[in-house]
Protein backbone atom coordinates (compact mmCIF):
# COMPACT_ATOMS: atom_id res chain seq x y z
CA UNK A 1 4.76 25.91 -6.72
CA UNK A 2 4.18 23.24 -4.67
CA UNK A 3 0.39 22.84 -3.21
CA UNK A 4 0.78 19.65 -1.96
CA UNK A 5 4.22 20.40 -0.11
CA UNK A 6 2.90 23.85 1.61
CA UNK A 7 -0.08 21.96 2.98
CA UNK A 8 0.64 20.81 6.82
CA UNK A 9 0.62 17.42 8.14
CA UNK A 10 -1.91 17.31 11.34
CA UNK A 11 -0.93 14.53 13.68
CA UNK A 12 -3.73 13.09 15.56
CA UNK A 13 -4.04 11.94 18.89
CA UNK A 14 -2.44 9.05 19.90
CA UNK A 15 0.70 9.48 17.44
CA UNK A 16 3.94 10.63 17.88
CA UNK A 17 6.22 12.28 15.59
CA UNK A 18 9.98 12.78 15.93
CA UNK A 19 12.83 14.36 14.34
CA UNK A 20 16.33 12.55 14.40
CA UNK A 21 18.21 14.46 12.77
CA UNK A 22 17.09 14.05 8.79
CA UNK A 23 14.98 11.35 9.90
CA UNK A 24 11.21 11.21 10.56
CA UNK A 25 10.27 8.62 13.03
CA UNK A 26 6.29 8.23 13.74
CA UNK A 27 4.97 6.38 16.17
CA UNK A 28 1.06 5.31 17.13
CA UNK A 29 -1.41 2.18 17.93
CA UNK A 30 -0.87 0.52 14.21
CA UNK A 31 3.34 0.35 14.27
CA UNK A 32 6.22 2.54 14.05
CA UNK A 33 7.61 3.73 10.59
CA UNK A 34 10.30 6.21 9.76
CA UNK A 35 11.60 8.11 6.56
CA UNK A 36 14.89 9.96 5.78
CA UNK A 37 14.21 13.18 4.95
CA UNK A 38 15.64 13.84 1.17
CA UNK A 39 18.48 16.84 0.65
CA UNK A 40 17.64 20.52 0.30
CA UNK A 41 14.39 19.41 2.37
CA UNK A 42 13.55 20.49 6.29
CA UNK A 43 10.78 19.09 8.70
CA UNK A 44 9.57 21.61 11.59
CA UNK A 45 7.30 19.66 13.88
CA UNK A 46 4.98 22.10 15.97
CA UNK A 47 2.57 20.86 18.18
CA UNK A 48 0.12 18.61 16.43
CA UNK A 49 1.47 19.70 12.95
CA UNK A 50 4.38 18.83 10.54
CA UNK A 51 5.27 21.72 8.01
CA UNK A 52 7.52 21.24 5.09
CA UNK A 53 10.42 23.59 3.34
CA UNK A 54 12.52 23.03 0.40
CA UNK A 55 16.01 24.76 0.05
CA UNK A 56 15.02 26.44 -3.09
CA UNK A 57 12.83 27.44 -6.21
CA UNK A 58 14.85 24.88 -8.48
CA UNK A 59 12.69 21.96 -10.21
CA UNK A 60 14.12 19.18 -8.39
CA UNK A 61 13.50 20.29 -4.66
CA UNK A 62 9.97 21.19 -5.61
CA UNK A 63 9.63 17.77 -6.63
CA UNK A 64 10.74 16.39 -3.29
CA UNK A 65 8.97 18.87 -1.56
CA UNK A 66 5.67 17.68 -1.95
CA UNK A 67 6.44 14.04 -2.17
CA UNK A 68 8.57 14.36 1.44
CA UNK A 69 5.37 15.54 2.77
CA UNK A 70 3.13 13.29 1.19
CA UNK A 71 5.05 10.07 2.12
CA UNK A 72 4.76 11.83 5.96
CA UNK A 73 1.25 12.36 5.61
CA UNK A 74 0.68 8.81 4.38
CA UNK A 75 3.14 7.29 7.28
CA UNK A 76 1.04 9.69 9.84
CA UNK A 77 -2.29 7.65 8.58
CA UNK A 78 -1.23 4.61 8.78
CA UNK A 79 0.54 4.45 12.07
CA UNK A 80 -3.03 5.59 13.41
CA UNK A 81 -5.29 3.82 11.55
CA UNK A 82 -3.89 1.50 8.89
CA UNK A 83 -4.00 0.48 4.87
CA UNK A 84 -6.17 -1.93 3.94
CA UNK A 85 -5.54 -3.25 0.18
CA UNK A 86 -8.25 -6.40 -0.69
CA UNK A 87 -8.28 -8.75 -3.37
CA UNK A 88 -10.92 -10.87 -5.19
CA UNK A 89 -9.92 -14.09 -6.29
CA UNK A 90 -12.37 -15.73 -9.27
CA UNK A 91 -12.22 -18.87 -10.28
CA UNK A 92 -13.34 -22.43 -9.99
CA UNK A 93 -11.05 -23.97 -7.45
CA UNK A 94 -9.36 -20.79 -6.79
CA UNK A 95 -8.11 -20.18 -3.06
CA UNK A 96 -6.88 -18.60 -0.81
CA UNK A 97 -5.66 -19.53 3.10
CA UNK A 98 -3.26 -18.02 5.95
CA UNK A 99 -0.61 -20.68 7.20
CA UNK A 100 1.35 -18.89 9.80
CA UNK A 101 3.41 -15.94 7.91
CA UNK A 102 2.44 -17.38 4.75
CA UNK A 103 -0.33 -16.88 2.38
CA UNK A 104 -1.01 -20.15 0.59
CA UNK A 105 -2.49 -19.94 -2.65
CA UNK A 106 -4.41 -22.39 -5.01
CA UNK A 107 -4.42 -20.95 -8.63
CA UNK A 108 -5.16 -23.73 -10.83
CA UNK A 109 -1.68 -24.50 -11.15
CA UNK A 110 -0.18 -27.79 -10.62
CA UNK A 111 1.13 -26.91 -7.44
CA UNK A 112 0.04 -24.28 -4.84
CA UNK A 113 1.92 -21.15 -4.03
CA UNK A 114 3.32 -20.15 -0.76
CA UNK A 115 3.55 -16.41 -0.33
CA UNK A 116 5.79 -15.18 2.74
CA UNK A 117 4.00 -12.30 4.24
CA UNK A 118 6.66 -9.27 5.40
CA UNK A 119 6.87 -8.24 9.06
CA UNK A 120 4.22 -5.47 9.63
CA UNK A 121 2.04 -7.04 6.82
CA UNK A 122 -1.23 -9.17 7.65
CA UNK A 123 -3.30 -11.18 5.79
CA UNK A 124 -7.24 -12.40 5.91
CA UNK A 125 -9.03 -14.58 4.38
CA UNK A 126 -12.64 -14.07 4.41
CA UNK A 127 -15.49 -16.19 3.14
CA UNK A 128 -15.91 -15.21 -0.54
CA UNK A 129 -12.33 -15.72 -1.10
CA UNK A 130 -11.48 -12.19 -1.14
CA UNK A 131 -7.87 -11.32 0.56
CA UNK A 132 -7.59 -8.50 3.00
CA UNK A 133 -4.28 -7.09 3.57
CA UNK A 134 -3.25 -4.73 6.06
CA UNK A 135 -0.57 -2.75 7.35
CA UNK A 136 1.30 0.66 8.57
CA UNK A 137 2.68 1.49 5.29
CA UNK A 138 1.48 2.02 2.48
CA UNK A 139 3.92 1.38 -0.40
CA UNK A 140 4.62 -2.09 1.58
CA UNK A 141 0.85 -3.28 1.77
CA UNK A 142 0.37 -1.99 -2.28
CA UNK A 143 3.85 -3.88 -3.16
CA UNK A 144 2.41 -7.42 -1.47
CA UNK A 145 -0.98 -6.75 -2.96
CA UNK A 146 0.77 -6.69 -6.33
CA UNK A 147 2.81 -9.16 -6.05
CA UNK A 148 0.09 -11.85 -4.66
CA UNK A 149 -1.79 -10.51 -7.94
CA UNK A 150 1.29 -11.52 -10.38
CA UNK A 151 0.70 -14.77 -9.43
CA UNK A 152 -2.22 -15.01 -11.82
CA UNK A 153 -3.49 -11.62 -13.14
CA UNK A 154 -7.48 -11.89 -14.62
CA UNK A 155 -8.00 -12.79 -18.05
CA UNK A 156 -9.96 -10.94 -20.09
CA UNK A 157 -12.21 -13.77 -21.42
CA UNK A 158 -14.19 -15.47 -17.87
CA UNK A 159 -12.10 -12.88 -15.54
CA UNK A 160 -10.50 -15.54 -14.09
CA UNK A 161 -7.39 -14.95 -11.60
CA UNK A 162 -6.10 -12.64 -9.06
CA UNK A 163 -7.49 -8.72 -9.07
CA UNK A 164 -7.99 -5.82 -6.95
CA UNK A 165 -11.18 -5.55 -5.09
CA UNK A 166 -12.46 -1.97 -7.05
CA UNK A 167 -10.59 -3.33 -10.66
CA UNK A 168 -13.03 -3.34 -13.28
CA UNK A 169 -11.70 -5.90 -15.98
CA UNK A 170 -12.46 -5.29 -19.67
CA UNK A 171 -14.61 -8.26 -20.58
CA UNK A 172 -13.95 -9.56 -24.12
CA UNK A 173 -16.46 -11.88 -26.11
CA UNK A 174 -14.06 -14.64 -27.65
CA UNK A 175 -14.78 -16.90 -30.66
CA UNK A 176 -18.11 -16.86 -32.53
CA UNK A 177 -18.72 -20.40 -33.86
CA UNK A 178 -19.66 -20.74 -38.08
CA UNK A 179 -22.58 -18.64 -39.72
């Protein structure tokens, strides 16, 4: 059984969402997204809630179920106030800046890396060097976040490189010179 999928999505003020036939369109202040609804899976919208069904009590619709609803719920957030996904970049000579749609990036390779940022996707620079990206959608911001952070992922020895703001990295000691 399916807590997840039984809960109800509340909408909030300022955000609209539709039903287009097995598509779920929401709109608000931060973008417009929309999500086809998967089979054997309904959407009721009723006032300032979305509720969920499934077609049956077989395994694979229960799955959907409460995914369907979470994606919603997530695409209900966002288009009112936003993902934020920020990255720390350590290392000496290590930068970051924004050129346009771009993010450029100076990882101590021998030539810097030009990152093209996807429509509804923003990037920030700020003064530490940490990267803030933002966005309506969720799986979009966490898929650029990652892919900025393939670029150079931290090494376990000085923690150099690319990581996520809350990553905790593993430190390891490295050689011990002769006793």
């Amino acid at each position: 059984m399916s807590r997840i999928g039984k809960a109800p999505v509340s909408i909030p003020k300022g955000v609209s969402v539709a039903l287009d036939g097995r598509t779920v369109k929401v709109k608000g202040p931060k973008g417009q997204l929309s999500f086809g609804l998967p089979d054997g899976i309904d959407c009721v919208i009723e006032g300032d809630t979305a509720k969920f069904t499934r077609a049956s009590e077989a395994r694979p619709y229960r799955a959907k179920h409460g995914m369907a609803r979470a994606i919603v719920a997530n695409m209900v957030k966002g288009c009112a106030e936003g993902w934020t996904r920020k990255l720390e970049i350590n290392g000496v000579g290590y930068r970051a800046a924004v050129k346009g749609k771009n993010l450029e990036l100076t990882l101590g390779f021998s030539h810097p890396i030009s990152h093209p940022l996807p429509d509804g996707v923003t990037a920030e620079v700020e003064k530490d060097g940490s990267i803030v990206l933002t966005s309506a959608d969720k799986a979009l911001v966490g898929q650029v976040a990652a892919d900025i952070r393939r670029y150079r992922p931290p090494e376990p020895y000085k923690g150099k490189g690319v990581k996520y703001a809350e990553e905790r990295i593993v430190r390891k000691e490295g050689k011990s010179g002769k006793k």
